[in-house]
C-alpha atoms as a PDB file:
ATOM      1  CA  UNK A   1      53.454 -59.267-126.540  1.00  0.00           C
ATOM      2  CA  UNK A   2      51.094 -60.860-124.191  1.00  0.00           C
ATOM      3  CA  UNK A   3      49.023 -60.819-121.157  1.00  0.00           C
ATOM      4  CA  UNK A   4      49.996 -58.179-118.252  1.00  0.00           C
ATOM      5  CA  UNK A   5      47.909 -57.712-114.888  1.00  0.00           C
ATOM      6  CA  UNK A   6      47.515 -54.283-113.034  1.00  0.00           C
ATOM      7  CA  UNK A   7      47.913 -55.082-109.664  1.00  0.00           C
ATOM      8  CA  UNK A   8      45.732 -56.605-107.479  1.00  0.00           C
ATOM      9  CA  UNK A   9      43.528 -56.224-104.203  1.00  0.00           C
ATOM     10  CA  UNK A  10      43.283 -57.479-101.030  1.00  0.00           C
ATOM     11  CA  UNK A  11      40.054 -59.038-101.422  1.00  0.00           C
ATOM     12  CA  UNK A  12      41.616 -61.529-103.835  1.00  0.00           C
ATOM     13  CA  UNK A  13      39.767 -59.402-106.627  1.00  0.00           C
ATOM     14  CA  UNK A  14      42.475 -58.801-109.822  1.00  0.00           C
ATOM     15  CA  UNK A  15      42.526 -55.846-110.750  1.00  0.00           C
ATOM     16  CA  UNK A  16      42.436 -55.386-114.607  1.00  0.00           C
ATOM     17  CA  UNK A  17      44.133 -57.851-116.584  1.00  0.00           C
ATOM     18  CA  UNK A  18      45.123 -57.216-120.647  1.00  0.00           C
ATOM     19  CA  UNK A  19      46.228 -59.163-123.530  1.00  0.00           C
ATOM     20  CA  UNK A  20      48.378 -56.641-125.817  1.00  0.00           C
ATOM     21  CA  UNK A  21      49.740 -57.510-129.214  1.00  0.00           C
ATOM     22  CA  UNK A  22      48.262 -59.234-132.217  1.00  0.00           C
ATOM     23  CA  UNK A  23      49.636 -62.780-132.319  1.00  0.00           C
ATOM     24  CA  UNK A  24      49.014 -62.748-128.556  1.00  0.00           C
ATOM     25  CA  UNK A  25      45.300 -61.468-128.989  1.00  0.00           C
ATOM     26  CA  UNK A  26      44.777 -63.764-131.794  1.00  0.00           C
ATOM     27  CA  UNK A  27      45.734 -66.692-129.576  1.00  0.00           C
ATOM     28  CA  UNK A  28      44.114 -65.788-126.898  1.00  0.00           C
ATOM     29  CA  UNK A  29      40.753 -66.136-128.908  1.00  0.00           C
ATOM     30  CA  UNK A  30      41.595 -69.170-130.544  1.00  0.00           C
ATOM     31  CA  UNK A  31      41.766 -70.750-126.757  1.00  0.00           C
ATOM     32  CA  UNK A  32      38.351 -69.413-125.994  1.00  0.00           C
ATOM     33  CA  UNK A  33      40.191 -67.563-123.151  1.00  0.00           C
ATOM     34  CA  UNK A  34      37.308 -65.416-121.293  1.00  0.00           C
ATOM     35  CA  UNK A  35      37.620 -61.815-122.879  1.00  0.00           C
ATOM     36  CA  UNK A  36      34.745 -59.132-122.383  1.00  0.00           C
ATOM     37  CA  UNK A  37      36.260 -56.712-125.109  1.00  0.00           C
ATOM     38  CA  UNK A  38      38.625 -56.101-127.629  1.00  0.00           C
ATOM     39  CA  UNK A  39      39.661 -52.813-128.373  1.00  0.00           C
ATOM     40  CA  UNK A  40      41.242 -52.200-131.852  1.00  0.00           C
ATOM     41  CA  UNK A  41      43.042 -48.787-133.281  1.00  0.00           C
ATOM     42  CA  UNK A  42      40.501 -46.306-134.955  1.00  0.00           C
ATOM     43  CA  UNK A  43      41.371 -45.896-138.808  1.00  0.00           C
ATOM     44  CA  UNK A  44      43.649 -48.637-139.011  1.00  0.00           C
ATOM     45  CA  UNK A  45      43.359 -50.351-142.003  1.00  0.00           C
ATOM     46  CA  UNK A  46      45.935 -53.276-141.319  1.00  0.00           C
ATOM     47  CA  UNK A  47      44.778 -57.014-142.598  1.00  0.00           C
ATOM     48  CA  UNK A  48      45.659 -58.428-139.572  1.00  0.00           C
ATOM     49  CA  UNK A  49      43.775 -56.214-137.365  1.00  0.00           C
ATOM     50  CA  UNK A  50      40.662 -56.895-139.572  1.00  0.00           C
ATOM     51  CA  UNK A  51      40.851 -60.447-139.409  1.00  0.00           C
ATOM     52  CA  UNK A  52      41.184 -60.638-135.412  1.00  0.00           C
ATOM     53  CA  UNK A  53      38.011 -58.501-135.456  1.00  0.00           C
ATOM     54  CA  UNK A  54      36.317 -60.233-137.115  1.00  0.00           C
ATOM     55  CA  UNK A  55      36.991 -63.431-135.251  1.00  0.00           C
ATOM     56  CA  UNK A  56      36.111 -61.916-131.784  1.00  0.00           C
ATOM     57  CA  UNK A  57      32.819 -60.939-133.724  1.00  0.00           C
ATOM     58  CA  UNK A  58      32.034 -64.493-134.326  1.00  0.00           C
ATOM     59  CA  UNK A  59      32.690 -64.888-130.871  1.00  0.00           C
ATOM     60  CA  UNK A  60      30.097 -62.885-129.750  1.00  0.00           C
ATOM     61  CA  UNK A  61      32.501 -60.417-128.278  1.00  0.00           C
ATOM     62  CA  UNK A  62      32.337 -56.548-128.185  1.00  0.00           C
ATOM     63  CA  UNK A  63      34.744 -54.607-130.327  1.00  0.00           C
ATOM     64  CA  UNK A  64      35.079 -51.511-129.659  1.00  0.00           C
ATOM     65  CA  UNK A  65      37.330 -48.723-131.797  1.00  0.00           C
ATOM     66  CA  UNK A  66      39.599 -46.620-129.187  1.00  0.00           C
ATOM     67  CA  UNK A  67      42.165 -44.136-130.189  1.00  0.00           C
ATOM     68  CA  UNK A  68      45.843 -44.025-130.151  1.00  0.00           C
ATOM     69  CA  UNK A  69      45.781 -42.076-126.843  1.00  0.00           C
ATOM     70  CA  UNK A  70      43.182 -44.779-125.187  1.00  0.00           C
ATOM     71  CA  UNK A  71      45.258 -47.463-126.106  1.00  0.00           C
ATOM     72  CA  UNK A  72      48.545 -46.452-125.106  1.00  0.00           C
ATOM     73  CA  UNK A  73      47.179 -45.287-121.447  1.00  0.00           C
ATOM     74  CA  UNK A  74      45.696 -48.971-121.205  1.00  0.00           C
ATOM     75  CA  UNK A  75      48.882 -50.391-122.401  1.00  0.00           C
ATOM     76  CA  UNK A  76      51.416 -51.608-119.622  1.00  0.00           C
ATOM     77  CA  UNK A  77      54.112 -53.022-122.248  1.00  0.00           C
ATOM     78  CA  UNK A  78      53.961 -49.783-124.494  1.00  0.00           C
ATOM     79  CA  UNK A  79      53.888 -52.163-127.545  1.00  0.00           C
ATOM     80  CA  UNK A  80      50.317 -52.802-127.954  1.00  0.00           C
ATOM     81  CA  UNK A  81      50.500 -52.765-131.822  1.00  0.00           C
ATOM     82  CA  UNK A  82      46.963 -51.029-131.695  1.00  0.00           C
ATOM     83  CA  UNK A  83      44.839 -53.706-130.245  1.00  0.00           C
ATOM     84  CA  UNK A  84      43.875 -54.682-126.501  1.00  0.00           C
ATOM     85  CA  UNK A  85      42.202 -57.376-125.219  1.00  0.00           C
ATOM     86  CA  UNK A  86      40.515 -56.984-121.644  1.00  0.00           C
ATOM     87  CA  UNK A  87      39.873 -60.085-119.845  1.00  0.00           C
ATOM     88  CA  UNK A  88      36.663 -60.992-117.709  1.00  0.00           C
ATOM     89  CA  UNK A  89      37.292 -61.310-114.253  1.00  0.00           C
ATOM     90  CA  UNK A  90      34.989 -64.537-114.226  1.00  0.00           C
ATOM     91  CA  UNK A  91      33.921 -66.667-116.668  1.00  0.00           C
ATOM     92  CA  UNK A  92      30.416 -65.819-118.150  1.00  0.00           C
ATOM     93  CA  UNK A  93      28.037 -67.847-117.829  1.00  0.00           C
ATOM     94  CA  UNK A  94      24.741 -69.233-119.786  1.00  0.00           C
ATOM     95  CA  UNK A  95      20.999 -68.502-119.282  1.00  0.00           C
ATOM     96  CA  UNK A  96      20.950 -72.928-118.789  1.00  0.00           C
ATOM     97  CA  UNK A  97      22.970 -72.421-115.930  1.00  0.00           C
ATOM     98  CA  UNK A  98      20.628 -69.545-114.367  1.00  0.00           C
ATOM     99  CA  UNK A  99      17.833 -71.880-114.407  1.00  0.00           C
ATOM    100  CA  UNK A 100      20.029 -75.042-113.073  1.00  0.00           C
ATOM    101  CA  UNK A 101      20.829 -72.389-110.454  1.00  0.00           C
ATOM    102  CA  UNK A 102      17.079 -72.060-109.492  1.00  0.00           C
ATOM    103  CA  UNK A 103      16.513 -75.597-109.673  1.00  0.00           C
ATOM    104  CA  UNK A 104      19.336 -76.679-107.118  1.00  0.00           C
ATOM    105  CA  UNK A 105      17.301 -74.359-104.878  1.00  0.00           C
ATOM    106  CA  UNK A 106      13.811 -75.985-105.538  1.00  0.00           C
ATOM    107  CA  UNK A 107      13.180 -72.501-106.501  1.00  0.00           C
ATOM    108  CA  UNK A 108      10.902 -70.120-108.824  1.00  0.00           C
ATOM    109  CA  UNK A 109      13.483 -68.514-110.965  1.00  0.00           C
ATOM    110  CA  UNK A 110      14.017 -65.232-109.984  1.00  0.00           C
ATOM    111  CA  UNK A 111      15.992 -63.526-112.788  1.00  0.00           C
ATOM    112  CA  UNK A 112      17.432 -60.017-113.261  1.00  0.00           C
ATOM    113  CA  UNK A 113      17.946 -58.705-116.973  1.00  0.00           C
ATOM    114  CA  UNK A 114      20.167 -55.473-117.498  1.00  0.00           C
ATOM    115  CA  UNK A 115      19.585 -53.564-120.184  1.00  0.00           C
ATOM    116  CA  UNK A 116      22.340 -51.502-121.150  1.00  0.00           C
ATOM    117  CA  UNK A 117      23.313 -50.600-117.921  1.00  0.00           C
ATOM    118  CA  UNK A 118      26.931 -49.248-118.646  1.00  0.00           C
ATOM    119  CA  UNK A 119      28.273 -48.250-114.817  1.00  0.00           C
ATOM    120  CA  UNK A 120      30.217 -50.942-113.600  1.00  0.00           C
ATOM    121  CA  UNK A 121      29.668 -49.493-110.094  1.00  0.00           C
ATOM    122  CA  UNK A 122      25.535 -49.956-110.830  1.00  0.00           C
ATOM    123  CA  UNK A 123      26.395 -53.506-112.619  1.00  0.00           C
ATOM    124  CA  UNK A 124      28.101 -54.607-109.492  1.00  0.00           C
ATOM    125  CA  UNK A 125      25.679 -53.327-106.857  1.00  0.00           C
ATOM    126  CA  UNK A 126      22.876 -54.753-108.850  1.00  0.00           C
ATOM    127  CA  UNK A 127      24.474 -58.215-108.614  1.00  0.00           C
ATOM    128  CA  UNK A 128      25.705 -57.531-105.172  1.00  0.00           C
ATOM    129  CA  UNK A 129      21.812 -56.934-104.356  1.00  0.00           C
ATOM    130  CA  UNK A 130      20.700 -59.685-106.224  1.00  0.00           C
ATOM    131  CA  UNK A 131      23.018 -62.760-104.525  1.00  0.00           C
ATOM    132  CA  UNK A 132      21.549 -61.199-101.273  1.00  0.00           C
ATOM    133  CA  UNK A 133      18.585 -60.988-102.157  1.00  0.00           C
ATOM    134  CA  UNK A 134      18.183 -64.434-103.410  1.00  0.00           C
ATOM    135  CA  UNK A 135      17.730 -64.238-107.040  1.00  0.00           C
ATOM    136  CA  UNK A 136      19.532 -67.112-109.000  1.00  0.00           C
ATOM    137  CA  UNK A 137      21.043 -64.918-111.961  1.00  0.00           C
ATOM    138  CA  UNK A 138      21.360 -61.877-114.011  1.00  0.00           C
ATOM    139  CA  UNK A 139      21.782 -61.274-117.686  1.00  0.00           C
ATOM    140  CA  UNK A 140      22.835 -58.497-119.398  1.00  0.00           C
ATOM    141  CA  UNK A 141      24.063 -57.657-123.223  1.00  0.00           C
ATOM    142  CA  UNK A 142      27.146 -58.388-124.823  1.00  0.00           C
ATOM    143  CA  UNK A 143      27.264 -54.795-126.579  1.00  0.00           C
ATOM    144  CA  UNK A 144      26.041 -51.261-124.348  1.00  0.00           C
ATOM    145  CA  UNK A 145      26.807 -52.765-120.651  1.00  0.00           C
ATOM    146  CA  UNK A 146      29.394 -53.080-118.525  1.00  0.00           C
ATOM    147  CA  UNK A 147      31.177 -56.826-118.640  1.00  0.00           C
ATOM    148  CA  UNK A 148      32.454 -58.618-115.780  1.00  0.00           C
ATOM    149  CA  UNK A 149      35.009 -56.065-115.023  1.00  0.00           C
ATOM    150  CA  UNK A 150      37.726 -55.688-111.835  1.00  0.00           C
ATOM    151  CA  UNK A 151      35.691 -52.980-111.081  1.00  0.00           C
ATOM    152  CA  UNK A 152      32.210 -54.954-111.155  1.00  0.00           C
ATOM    153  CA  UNK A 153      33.580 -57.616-109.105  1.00  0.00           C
ATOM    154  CA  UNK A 154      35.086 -55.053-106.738  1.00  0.00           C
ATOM    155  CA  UNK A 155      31.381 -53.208-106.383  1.00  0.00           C
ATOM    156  CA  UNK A 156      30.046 -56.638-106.193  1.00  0.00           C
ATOM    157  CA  UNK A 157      31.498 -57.213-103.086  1.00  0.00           C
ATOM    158  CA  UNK A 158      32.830 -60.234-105.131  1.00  0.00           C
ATOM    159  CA  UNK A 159      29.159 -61.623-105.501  1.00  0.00           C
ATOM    160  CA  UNK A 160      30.186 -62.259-108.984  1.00  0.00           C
ATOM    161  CA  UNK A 161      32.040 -65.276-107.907  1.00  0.00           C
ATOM    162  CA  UNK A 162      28.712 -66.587-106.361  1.00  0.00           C
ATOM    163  CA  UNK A 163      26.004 -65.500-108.821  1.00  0.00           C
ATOM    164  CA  UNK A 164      26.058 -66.609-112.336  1.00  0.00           C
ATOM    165  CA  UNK A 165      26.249 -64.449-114.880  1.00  0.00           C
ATOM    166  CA  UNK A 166      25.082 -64.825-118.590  1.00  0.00           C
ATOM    167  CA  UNK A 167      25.502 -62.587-121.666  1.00  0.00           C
ATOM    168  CA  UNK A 168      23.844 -62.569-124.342  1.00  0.00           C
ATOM    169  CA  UNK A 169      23.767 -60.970-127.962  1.00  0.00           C
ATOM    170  CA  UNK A 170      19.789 -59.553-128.306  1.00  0.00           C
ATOM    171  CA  UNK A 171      17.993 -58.875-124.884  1.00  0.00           C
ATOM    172  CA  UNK A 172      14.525 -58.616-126.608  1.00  0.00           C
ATOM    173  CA  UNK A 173      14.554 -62.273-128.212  1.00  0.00           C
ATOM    174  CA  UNK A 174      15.732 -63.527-124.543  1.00  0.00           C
ATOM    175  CA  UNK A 175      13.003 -61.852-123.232  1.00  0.00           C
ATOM    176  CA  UNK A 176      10.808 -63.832-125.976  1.00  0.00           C
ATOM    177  CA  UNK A 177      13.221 -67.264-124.492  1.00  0.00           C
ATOM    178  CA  UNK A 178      12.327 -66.813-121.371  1.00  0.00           C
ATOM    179  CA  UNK A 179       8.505 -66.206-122.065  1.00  0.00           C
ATOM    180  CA  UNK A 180       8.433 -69.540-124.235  1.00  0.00           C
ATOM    181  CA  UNK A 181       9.875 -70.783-120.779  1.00  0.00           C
ATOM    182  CA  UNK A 182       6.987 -69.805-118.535  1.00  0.00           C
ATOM    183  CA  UNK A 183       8.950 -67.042-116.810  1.00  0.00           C
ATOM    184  CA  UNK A 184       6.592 -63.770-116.553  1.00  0.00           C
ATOM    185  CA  UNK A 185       9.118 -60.655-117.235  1.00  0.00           C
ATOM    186  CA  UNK A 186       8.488 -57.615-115.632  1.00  0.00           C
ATOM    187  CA  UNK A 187      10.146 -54.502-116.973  1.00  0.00           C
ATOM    188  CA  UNK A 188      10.503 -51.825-114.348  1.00  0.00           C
ATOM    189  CA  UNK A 189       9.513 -48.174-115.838  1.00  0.00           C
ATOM    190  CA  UNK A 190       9.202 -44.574-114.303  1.00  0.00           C
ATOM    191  CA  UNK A 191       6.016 -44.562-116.292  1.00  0.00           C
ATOM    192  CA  UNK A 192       5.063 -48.836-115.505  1.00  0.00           C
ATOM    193  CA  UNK A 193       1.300 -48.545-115.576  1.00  0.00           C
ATOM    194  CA  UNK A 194       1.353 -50.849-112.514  1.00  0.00           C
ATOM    195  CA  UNK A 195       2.598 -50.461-109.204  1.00  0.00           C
ATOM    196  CA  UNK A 196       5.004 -52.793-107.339  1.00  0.00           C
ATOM    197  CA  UNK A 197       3.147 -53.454-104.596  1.00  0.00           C
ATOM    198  CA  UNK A 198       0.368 -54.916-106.838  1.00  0.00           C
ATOM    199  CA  UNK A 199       2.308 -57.055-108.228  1.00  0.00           C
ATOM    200  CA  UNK A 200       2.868 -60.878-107.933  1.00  0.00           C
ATOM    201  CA  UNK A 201       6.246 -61.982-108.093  1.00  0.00           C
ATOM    202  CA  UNK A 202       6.367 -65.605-106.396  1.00  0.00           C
ATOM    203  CA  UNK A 203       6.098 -67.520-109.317  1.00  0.00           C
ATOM    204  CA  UNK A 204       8.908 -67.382-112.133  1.00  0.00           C
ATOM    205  CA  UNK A 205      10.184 -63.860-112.941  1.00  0.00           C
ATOM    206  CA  UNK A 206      12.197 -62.108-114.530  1.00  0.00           C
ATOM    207  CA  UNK A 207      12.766 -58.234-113.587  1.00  0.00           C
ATOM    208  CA  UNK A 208      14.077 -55.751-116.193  1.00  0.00           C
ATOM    209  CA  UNK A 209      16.301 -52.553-114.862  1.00  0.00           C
ATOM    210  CA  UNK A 210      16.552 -50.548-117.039  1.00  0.00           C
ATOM    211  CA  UNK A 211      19.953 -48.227-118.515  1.00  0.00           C
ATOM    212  CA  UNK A 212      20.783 -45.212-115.900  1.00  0.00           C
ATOM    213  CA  UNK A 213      19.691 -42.637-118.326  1.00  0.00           C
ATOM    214  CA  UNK A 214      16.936 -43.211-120.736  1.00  0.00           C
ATOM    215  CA  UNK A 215      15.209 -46.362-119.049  1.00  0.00           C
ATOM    216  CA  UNK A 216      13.925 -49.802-120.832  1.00  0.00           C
ATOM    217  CA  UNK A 217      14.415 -49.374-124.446  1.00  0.00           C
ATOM    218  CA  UNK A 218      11.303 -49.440-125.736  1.00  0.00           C
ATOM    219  CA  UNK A 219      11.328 -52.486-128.011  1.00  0.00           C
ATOM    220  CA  UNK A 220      12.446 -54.257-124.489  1.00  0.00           C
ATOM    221  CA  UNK A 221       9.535 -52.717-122.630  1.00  0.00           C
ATOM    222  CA  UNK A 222       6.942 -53.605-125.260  1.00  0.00           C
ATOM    223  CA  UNK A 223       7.852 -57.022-124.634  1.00  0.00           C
ATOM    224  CA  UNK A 224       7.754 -57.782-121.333  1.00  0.00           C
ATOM    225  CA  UNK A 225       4.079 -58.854-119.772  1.00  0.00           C
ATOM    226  CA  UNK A 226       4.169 -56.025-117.030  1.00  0.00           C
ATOM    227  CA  UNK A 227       5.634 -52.486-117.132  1.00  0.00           C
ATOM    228  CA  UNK A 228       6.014 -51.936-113.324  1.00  0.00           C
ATOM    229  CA  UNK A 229       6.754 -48.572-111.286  1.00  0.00           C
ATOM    230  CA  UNK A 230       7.819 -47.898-107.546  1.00  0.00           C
ATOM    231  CA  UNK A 231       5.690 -45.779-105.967  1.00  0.00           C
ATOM    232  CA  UNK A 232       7.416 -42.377-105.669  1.00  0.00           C
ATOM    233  CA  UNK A 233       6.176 -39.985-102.175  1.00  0.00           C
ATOM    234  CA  UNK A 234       8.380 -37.043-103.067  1.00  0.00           C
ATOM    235  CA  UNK A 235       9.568 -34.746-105.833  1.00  0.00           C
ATOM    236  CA  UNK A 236      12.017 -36.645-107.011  1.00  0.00           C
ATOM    237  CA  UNK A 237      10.479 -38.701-110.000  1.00  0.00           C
ATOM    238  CA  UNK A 238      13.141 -41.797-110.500  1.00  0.00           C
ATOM    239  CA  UNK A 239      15.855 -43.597-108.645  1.00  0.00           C
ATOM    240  CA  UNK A 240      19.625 -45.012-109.393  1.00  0.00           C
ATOM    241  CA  UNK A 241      19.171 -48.339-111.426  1.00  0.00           C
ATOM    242  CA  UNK A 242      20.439 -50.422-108.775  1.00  0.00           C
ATOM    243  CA  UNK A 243      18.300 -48.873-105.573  1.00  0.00           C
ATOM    244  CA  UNK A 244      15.558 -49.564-108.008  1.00  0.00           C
ATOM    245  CA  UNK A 245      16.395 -53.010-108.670  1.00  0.00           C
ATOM    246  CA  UNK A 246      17.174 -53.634-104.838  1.00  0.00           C
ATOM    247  CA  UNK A 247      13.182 -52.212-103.956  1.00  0.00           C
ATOM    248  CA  UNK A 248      11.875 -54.711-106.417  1.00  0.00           C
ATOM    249  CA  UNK A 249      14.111 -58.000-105.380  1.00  0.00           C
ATOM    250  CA  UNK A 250      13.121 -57.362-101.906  1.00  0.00           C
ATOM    251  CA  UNK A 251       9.641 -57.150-102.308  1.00  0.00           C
ATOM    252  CA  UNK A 252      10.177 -60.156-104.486  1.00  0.00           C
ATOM    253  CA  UNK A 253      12.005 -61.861-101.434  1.00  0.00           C
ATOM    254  CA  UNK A 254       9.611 -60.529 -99.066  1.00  0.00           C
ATOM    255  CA  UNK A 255       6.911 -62.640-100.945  1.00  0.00           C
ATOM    256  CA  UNK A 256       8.905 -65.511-101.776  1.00  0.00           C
ATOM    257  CA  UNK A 257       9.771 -65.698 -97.949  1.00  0.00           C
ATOM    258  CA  UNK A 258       7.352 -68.549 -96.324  1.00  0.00           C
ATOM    259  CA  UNK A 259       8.322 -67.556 -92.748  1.00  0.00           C
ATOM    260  CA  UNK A 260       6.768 -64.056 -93.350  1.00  0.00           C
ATOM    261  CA  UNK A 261       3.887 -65.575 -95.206  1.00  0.00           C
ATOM    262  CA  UNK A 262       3.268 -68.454 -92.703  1.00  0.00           C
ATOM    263  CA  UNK A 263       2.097 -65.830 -90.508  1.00  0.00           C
ATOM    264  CA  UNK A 264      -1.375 -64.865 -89.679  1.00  0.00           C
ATOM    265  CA  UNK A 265      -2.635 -61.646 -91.298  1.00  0.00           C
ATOM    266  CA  UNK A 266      -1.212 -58.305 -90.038  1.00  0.00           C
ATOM    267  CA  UNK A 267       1.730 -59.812 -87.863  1.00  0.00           C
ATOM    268  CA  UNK A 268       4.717 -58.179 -87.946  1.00  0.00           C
ATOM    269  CA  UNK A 269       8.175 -59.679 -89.081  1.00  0.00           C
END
């Protein structure tokens, strides 16, 4: 067994790349190669299979239990001897480097933190808007999210090769990090008690988006200085994750931008 590709694009993106078998899986993590999940057989009971999960816990990896079925549609060698290894597209990185990121810039951090957002196509337009938008890094969890996926990168417009990424096991005691830090988090919230446009966002920052469905968890809202809300004119109460996280990085970049605040008072850009 080993490592098969699917593909590839004409953007230079890969398109999704496996490691099937166990002495091939095994390996794999033994050479720190960059995996974002393993998936293992429901029910089975095998030794082996035990002892690789438990490794790529240790490693901080997702493991996730997938049926037969699952499995063998993933499987491109029809041999996969019920466990699947799917490879990150890029390498994560670590919350260090977001900051080093900021600092190469002479910059305020300007963070984004995902939490639990588990559409690649929203993970990928989130960091898509975030590169552009001049923010220096995102973070997201290791377990609940979408990893670095083909699929991300591909809805990234391959901003994923530009932006550093960082995952991490608990997003509520990085929130607490990143306090200790001096960064002021803002978690963005149909119900944030204060509106965007009130807020102040040229100093260090970090911006929670929250999961498509049900929002900020509520542990991760309660610990963020600011619950935050975009100003809604219609009947529609919420908006997609990542149009929600584009609004707030541009009024982020609008007041981080010294060209539009060099200018006297009611000028136009």
């Amino acid at each position: 067994m080993g490592t098969t590709r699917h593909g590839g694009d004409a953007q230079g993106i890969p398109e999704l790349e496996i490691i099937e078998g166990r002495n091939a899986v095994l390996e794999a993590l033994r050479a720190k190669v960059p995996i974002d999940k393993v998936y293992i057989m429901r029910g089975d009971t095998d030794g082996t299979l035990r002892h690789i999960a438990s490794i790529a816990r240790a490693e901080g990896l997702a493991v996730v239990d997938a049926d037969k079925r699952k499995l063998d549609a993933m499987s491109v060698t029809h041999s996969h001897q019920g466990i699947i290894a799917q490879m990150s597209c890029v390498e994560y990185a670590s919350i260090n480097d977001i900051m080093e990121n900021a600092r190469k810039q002479n910059a305020a951090p300007l963070v984004v933190i995902c939490d639990e957002i588990m559409d690649p196509h929203n993970l990928g337009a989130i960091i898509r808007t975030c590169e552009s938008a001049g923010a220096h890094g995102v973070i997201i969890p290791k377990r609940r999210s979408a990893g670095l996926t083909p699929i991300v990168a591909k809805a990234s417009a391959g901003a994923v090769f530009h932006l550093p990424v960082a995952r991490v096991t608990n997003i509520s005691s990085t929130i607490a990090h990143l306090k200790e830090s001096g960064i002021w988090v803002y978690g963005a919230s149909a119900g944030g008690k204060t509106p965007l446009w009130e807020c102040e966002l040229t100093g260090p920052a970090a911006i929670v988006i929250g999961s498509e469905g049900k929002g900020i968890k509520r542990l991760v809202e309660n610990n963020c200085d600011v619950s935050i809300s975009i100003p809604m004119y219609g009947r529609i109460s919420s908006l997609n994750a990542s149009v929600s996280a584009a609004i707030i990085l541009y009024e982020a970049a609008r007041q981080r931008d010294s060209r539009y605040n060099s200018r006297p008072a009611g000028e136009g850009m």
